[in-house]
C-alpha atoms as a PDB file:
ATOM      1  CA  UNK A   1      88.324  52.126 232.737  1.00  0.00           C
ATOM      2  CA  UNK A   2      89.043  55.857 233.169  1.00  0.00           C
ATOM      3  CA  UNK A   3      90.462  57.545 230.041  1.00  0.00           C
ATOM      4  CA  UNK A   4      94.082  58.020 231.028  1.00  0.00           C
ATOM      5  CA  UNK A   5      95.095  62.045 230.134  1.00  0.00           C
ATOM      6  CA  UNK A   6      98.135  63.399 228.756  1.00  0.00           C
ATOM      7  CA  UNK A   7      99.237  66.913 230.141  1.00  0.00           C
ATOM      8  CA  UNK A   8     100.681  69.576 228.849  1.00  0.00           C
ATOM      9  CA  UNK A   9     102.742  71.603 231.031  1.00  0.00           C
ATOM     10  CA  UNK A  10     104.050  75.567 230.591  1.00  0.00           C
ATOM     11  CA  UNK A  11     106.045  76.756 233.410  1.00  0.00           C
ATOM     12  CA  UNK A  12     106.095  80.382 232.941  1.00  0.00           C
ATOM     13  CA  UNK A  13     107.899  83.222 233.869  1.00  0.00           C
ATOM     14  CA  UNK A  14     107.850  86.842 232.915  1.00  0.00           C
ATOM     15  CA  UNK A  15     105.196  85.738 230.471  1.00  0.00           C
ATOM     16  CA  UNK A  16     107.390  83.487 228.811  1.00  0.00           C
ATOM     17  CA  UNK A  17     107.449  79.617 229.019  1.00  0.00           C
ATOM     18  CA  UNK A  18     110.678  78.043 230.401  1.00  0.00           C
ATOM     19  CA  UNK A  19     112.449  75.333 231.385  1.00  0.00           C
ATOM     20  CA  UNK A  20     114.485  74.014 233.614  1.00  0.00           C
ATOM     21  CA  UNK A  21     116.386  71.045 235.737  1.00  0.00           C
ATOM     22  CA  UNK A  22     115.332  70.320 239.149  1.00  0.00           C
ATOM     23  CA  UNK A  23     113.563  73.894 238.743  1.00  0.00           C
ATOM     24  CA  UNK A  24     117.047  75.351 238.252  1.00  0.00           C
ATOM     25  CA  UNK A  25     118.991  76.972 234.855  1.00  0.00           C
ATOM     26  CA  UNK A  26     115.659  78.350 233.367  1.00  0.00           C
ATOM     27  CA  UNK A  27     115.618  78.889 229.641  1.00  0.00           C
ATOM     28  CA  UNK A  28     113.196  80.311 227.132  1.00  0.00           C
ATOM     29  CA  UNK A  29     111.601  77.945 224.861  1.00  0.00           C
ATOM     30  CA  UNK A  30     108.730  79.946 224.275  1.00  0.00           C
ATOM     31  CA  UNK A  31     104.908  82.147 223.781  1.00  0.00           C
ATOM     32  CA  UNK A  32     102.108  79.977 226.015  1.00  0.00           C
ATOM     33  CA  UNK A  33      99.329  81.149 224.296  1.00  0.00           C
ATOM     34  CA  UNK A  34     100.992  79.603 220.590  1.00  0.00           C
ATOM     35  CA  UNK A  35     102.376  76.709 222.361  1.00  0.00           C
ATOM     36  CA  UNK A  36      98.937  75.682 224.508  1.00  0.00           C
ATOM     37  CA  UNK A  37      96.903  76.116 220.850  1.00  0.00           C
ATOM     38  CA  UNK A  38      99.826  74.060 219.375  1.00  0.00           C
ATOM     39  CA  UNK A  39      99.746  70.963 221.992  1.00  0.00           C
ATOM     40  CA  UNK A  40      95.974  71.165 221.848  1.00  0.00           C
ATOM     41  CA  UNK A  41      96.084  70.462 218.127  1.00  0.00           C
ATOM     42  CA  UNK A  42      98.755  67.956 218.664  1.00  0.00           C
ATOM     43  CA  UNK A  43      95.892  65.958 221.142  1.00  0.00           C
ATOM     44  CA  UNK A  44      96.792  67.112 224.778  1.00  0.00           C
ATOM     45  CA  UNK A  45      94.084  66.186 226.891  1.00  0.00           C
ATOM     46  CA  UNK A  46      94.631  69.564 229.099  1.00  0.00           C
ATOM     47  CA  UNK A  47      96.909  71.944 229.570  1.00  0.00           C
ATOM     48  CA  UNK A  48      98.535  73.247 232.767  1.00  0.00           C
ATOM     49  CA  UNK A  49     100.146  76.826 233.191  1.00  0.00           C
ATOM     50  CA  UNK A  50     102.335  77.378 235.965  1.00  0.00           C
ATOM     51  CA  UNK A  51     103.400  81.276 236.551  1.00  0.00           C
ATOM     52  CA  UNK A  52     106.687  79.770 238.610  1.00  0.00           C
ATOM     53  CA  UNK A  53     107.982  82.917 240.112  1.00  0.00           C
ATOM     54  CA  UNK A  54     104.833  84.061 241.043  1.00  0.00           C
ATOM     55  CA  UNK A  55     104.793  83.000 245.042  1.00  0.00           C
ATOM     56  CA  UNK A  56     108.627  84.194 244.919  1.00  0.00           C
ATOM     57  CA  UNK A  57     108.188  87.561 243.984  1.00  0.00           C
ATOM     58  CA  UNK A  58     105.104  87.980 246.111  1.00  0.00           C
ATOM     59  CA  UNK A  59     102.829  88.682 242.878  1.00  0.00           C
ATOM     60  CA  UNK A  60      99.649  87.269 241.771  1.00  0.00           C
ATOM     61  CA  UNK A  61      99.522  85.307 238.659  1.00  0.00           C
ATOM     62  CA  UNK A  62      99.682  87.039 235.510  1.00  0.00           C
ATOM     63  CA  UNK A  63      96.079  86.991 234.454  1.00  0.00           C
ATOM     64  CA  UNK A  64      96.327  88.747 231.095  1.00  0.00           C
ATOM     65  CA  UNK A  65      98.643  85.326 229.742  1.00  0.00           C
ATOM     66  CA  UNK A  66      95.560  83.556 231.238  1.00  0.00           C
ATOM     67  CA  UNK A  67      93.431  84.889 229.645  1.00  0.00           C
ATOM     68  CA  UNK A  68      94.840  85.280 226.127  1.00  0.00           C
ATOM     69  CA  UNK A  69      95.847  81.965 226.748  1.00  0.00           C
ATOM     70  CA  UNK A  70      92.719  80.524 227.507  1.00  0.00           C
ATOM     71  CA  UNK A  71      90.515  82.138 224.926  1.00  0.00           C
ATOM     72  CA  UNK A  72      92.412  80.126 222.405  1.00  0.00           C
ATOM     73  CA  UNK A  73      92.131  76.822 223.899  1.00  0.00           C
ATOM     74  CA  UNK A  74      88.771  74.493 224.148  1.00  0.00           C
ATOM     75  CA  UNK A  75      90.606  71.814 226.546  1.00  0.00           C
ATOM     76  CA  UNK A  76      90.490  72.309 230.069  1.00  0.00           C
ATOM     77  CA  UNK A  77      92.999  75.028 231.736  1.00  0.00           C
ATOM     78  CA  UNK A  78      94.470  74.588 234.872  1.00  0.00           C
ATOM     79  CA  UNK A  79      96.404  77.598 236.369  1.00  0.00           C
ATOM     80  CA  UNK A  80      98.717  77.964 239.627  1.00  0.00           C
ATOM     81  CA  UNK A  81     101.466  80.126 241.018  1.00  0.00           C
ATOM     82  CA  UNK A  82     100.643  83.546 243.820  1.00  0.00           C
ATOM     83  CA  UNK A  83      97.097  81.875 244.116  1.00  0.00           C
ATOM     84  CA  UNK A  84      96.824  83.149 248.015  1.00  0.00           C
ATOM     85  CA  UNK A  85      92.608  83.559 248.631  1.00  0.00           C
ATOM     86  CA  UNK A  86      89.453  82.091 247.638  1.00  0.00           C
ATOM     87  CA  UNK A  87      89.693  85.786 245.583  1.00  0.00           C
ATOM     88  CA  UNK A  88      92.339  84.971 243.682  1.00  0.00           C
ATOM     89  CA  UNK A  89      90.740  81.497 242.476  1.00  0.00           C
ATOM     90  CA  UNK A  90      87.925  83.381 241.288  1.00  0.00           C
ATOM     91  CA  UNK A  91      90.269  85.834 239.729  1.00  0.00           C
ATOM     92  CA  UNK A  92      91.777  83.115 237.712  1.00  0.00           C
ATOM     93  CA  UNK A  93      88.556  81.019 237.246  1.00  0.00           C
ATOM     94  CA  UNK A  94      86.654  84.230 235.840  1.00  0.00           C
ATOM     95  CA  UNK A  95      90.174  84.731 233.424  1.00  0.00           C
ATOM     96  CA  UNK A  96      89.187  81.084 231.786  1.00  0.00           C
ATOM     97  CA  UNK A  97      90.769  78.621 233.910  1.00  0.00           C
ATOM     98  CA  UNK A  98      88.911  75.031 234.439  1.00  0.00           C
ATOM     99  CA  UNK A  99      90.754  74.393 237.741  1.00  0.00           C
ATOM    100  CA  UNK A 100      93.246  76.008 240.277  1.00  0.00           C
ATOM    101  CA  UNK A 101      96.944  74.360 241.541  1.00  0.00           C
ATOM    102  CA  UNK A 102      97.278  75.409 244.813  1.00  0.00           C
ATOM    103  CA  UNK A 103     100.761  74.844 246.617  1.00  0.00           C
ATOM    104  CA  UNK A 104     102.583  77.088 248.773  1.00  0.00           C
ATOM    105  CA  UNK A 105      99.815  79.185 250.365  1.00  0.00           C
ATOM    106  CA  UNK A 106      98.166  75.521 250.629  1.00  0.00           C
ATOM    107  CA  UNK A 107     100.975  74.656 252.994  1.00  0.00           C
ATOM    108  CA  UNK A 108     100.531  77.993 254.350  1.00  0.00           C
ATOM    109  CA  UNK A 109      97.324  78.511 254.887  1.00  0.00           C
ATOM    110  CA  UNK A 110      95.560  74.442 254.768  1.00  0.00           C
ATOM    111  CA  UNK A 111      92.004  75.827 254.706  1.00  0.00           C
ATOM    112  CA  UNK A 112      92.459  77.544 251.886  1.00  0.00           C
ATOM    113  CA  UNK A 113      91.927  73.929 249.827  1.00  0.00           C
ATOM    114  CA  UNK A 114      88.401  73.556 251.972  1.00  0.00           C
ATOM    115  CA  UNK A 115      87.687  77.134 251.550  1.00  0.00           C
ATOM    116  CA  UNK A 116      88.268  76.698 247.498  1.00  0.00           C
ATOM    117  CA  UNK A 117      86.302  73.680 247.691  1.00  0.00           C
ATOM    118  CA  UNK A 118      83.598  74.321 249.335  1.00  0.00           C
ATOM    119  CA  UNK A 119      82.715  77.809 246.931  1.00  0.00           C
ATOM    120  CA  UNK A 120      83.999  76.361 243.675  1.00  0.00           C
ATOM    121  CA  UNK A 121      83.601  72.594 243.825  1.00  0.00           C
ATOM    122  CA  UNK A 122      86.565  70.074 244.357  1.00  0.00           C
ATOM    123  CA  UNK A 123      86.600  69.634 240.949  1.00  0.00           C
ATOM    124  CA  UNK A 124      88.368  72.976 240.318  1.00  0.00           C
ATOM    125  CA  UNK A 125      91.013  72.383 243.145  1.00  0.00           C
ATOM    126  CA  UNK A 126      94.543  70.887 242.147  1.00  0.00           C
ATOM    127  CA  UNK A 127      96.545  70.493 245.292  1.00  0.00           C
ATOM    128  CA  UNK A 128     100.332  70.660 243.822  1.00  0.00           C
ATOM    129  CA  UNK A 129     103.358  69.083 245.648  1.00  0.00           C
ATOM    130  CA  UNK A 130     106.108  69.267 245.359  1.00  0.00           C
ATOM    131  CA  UNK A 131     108.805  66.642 246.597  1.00  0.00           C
ATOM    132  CA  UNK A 132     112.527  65.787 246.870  1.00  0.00           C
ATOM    133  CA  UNK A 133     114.053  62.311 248.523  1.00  0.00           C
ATOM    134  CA  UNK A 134     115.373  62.847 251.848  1.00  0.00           C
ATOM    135  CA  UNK A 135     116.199  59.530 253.140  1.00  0.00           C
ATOM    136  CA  UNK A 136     113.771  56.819 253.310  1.00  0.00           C
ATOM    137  CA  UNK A 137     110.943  59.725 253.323  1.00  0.00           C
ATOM    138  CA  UNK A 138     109.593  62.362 250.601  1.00  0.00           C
ATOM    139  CA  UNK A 139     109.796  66.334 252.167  1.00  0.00           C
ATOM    140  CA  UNK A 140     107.319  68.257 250.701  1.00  0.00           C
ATOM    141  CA  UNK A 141     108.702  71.955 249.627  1.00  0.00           C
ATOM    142  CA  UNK A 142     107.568  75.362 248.737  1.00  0.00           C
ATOM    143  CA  UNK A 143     108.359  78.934 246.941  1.00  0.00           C
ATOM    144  CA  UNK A 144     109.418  76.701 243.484  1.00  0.00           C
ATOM    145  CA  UNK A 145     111.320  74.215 245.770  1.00  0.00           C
ATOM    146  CA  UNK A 146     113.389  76.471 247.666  1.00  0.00           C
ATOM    147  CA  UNK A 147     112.271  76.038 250.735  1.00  0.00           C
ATOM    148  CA  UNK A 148     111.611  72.430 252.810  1.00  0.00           C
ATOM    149  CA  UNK A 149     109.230  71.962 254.692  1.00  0.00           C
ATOM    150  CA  UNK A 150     108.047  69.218 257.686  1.00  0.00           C
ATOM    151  CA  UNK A 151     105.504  67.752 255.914  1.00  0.00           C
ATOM    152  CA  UNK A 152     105.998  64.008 253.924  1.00  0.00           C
ATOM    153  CA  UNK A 153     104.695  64.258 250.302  1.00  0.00           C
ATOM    154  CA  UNK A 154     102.544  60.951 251.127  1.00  0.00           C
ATOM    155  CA  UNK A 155     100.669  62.313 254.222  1.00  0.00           C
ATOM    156  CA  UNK A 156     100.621  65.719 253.017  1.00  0.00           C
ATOM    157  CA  UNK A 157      98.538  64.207 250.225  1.00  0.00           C
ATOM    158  CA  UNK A 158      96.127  62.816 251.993  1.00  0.00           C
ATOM    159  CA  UNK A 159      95.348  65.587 253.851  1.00  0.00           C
ATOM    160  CA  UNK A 160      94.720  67.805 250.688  1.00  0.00           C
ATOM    161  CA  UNK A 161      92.459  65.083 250.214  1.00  0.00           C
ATOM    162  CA  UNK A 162      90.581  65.299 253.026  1.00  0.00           C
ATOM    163  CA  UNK A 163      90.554  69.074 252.954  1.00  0.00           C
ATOM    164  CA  UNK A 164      89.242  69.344 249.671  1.00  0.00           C
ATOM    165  CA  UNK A 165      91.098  68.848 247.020  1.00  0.00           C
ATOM    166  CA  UNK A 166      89.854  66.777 243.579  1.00  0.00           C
ATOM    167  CA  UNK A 167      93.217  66.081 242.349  1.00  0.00           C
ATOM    168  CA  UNK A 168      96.989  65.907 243.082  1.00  0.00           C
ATOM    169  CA  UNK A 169      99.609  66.880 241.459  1.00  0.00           C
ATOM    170  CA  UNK A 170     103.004  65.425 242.177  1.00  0.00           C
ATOM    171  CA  UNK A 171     106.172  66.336 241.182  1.00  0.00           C
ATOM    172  CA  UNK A 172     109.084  65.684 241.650  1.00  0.00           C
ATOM    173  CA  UNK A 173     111.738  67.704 242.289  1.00  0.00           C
ATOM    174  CA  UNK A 174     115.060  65.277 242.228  1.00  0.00           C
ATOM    175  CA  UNK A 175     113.605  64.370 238.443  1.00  0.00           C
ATOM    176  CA  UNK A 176     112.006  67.239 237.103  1.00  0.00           C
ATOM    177  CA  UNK A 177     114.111  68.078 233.740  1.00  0.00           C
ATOM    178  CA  UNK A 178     116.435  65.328 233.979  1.00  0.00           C
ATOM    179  CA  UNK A 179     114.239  63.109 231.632  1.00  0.00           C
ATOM    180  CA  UNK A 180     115.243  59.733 233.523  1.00  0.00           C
ATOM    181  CA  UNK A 181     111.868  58.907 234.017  1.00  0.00           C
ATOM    182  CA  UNK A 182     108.890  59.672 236.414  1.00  0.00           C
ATOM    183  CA  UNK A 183     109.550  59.001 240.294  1.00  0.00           C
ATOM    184  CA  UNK A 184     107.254  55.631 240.098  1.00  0.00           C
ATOM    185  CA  UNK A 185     107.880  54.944 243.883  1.00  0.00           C
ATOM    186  CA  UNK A 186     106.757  58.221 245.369  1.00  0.00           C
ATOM    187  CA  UNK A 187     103.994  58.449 242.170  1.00  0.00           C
ATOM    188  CA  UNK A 188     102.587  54.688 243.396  1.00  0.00           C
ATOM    189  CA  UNK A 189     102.913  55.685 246.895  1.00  0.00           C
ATOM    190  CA  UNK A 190     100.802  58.640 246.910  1.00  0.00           C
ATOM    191  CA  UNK A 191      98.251  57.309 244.214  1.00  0.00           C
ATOM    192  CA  UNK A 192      97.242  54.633 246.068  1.00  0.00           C
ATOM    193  CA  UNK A 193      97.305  56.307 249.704  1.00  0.00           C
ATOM    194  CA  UNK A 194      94.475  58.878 248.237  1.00  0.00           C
ATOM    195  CA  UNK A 195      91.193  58.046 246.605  1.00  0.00           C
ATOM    196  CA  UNK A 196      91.446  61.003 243.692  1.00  0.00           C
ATOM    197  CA  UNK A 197      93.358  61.469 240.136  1.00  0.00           C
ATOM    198  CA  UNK A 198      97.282  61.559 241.007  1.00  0.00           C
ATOM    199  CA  UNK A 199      99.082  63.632 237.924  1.00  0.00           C
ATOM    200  CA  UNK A 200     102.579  62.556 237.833  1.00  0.00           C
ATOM    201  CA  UNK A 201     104.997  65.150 237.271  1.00  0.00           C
ATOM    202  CA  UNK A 202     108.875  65.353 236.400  1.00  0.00           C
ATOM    203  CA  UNK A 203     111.193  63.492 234.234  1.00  0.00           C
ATOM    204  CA  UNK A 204     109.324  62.029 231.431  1.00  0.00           C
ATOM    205  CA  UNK A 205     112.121  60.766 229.178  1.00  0.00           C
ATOM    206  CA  UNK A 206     110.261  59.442 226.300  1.00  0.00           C
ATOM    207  CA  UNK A 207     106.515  57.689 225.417  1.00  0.00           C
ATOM    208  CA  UNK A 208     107.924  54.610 227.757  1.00  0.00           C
ATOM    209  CA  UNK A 209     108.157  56.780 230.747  1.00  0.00           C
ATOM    210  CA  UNK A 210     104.830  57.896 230.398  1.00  0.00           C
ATOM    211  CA  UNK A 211     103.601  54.452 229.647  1.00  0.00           C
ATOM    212  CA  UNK A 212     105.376  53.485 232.971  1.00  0.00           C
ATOM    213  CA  UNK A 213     103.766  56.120 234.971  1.00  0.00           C
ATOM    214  CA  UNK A 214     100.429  54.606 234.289  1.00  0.00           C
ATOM    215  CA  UNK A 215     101.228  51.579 234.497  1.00  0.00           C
ATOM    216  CA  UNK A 216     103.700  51.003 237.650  1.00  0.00           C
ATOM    217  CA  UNK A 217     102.696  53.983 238.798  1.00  0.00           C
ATOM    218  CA  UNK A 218      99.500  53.787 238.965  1.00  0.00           C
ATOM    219  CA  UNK A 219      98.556  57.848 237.995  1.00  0.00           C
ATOM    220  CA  UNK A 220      95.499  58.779 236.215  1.00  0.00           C
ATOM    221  CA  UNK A 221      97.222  61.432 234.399  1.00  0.00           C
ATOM    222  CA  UNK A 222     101.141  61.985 233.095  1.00  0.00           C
ATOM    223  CA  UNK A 223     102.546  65.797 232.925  1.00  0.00           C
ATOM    224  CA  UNK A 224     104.676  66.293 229.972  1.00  0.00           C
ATOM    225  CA  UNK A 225     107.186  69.223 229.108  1.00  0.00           C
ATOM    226  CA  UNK A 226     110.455  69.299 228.063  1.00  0.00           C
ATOM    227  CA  UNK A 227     110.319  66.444 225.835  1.00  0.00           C
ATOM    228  CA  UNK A 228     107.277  68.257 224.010  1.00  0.00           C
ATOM    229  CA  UNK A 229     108.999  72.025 224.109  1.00  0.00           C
ATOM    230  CA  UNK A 230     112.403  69.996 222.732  1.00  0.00           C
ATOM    231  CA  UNK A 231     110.670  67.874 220.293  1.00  0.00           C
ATOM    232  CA  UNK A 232     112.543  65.006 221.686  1.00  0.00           C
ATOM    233  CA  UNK A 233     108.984  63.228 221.389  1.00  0.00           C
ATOM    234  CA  UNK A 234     105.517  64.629 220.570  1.00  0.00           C
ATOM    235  CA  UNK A 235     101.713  63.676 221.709  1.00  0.00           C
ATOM    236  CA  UNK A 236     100.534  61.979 218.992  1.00  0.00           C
ATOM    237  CA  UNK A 237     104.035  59.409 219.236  1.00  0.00           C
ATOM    238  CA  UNK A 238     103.244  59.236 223.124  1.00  0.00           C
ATOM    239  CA  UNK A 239      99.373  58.525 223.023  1.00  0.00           C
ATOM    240  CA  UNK A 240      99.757  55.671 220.139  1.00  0.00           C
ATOM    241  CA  UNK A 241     102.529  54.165 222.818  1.00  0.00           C
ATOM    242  CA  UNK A 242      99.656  54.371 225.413  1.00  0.00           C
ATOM    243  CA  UNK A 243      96.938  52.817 223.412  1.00  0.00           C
ATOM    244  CA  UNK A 244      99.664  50.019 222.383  1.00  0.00           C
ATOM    245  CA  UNK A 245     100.042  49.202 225.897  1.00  0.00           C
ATOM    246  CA  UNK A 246      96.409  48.813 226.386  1.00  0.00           C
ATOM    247  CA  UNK A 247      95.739  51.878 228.508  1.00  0.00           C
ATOM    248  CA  UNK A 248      92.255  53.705 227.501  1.00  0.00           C
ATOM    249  CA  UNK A 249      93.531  56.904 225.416  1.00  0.00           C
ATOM    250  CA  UNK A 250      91.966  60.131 223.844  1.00  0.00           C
ATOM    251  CA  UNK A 251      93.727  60.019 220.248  1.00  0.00           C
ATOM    252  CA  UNK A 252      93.376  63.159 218.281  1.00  0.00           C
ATOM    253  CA  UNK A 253      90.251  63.963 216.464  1.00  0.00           C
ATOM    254  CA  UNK A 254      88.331  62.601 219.065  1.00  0.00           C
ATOM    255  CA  UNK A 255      85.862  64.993 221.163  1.00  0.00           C
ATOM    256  CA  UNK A 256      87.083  65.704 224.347  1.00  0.00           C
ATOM    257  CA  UNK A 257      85.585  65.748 227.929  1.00  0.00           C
ATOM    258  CA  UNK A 258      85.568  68.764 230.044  1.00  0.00           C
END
């Protein structure tokens, strides 16, 4: 069985990491580069920095945070937010990212996934989405979740897929920072419509959440933030729930895979 991975996430904004609700009511909690060395000592499989207002205010991603950031860290990197041309991955790449997260312009511009793919390797391609309940559907959105779109999270996954990209990640929206748990419906859905790693993102409440993600939800990796920035919960407490419940863990100390 696949090692299941434990994510850290920094959402970050003006070179600061924050965090909101429902990607609302930001607040600082803190310096990316200290807190990506700090969850890497703590045992976080990888680490993913978001630059949030990036797409928004029509500016690529800070690449000097990158980079200090990823000089200190000897997990893999992933890095998304105003990530617009094949350019701009290898901006980021060359800055010391493992992989790219690719949203809005994805939506935008769909080749842009087969382009990345096809001169960096699906491996380096994270096709984010994000997606709120509307009815008996998910909508995917854009620009931080302000704006919807047409497309359903489900089949919009797919097609990532098929256009390139190695992994998903899925978040969403309706639970992001309300720690009452991952959405295991849309996670399940999606993981088993595609044949590549689903992340799930959004709501972890506690190590049972993240358990439950796995689990009933069937993703091959679990995003974590709040709870970790908050100290409502910490890696090490979350992994030895994980390897309790059978699922095949990295514990800390142990030599990790990139």
């Amino acid at each position: 069985m696949l090692t299941r991975r434990l994510i850290a996430c920094l959402d970050v904004k003006d070179g600061r990491v924050v965090k909101g609700t429902r990607f609302e009511k930001l607040r600082d909690v803190g310096d990316p580069t200290l807190m990506a060395t700090r969850y890497e000592r703590d045992g976080a499989d990888e680490i993913v920095f978001l630059d949030i207002s990036a797409t928004n205010e029509e500016r690529a991603t800070l690449l000097s945070v990158v980079r200090q950031t990823a000089e200190q860290l000897f997990i893999p990197l992933t890095v998304g937010g105003g990530i617009k041309s094949t350019n701009d991955v290898m901006l980021v790449l060359r800055s010391g990212a493992d992989k790219v997260s690719l949203n809005s312009a994805a939506v935008a511009t769909p080749r842009l996934l087969t382009e990345a793919a096809d001169r960096f390797g699906s491996q380096c391609v994270v096709a984010s989405i994000d997606a709120k309940r509307l009815g008996n559907r998910w909508v995917v959105y854009t620009h931080g979740g302000l704006r919807p779109t047409e497309l359903g999270a489900v089949e919009w996954a797919t097609d990532c897929v098929r256009l390139g990209a190695g992994e998903i990640l899925l978040t969403s929206i309706d639970r992001d920072g309300s720690r009452g748990g991952y959405d295991l419906e849309l996670t399940r859905e999606v993981a088993r419509a595609v044949s590549v790693p689903v992340i799930a993102s959004g709501g972890a409440a506690d190590a049972a959440s993240v358990v439950a993600a796995f689990v009933e939800g069937c993703a091959a990796a679990a995003l974590v933030a709040g709870i970790l920035h908050d100290q409502v919960s910490s890696i090490g407490t979350i992994k030895a729930e994980m390897a309790h419940a059978g699922l095949p863990v990295r514990m800390t100390g142990q030599c990790a895979t990139i």
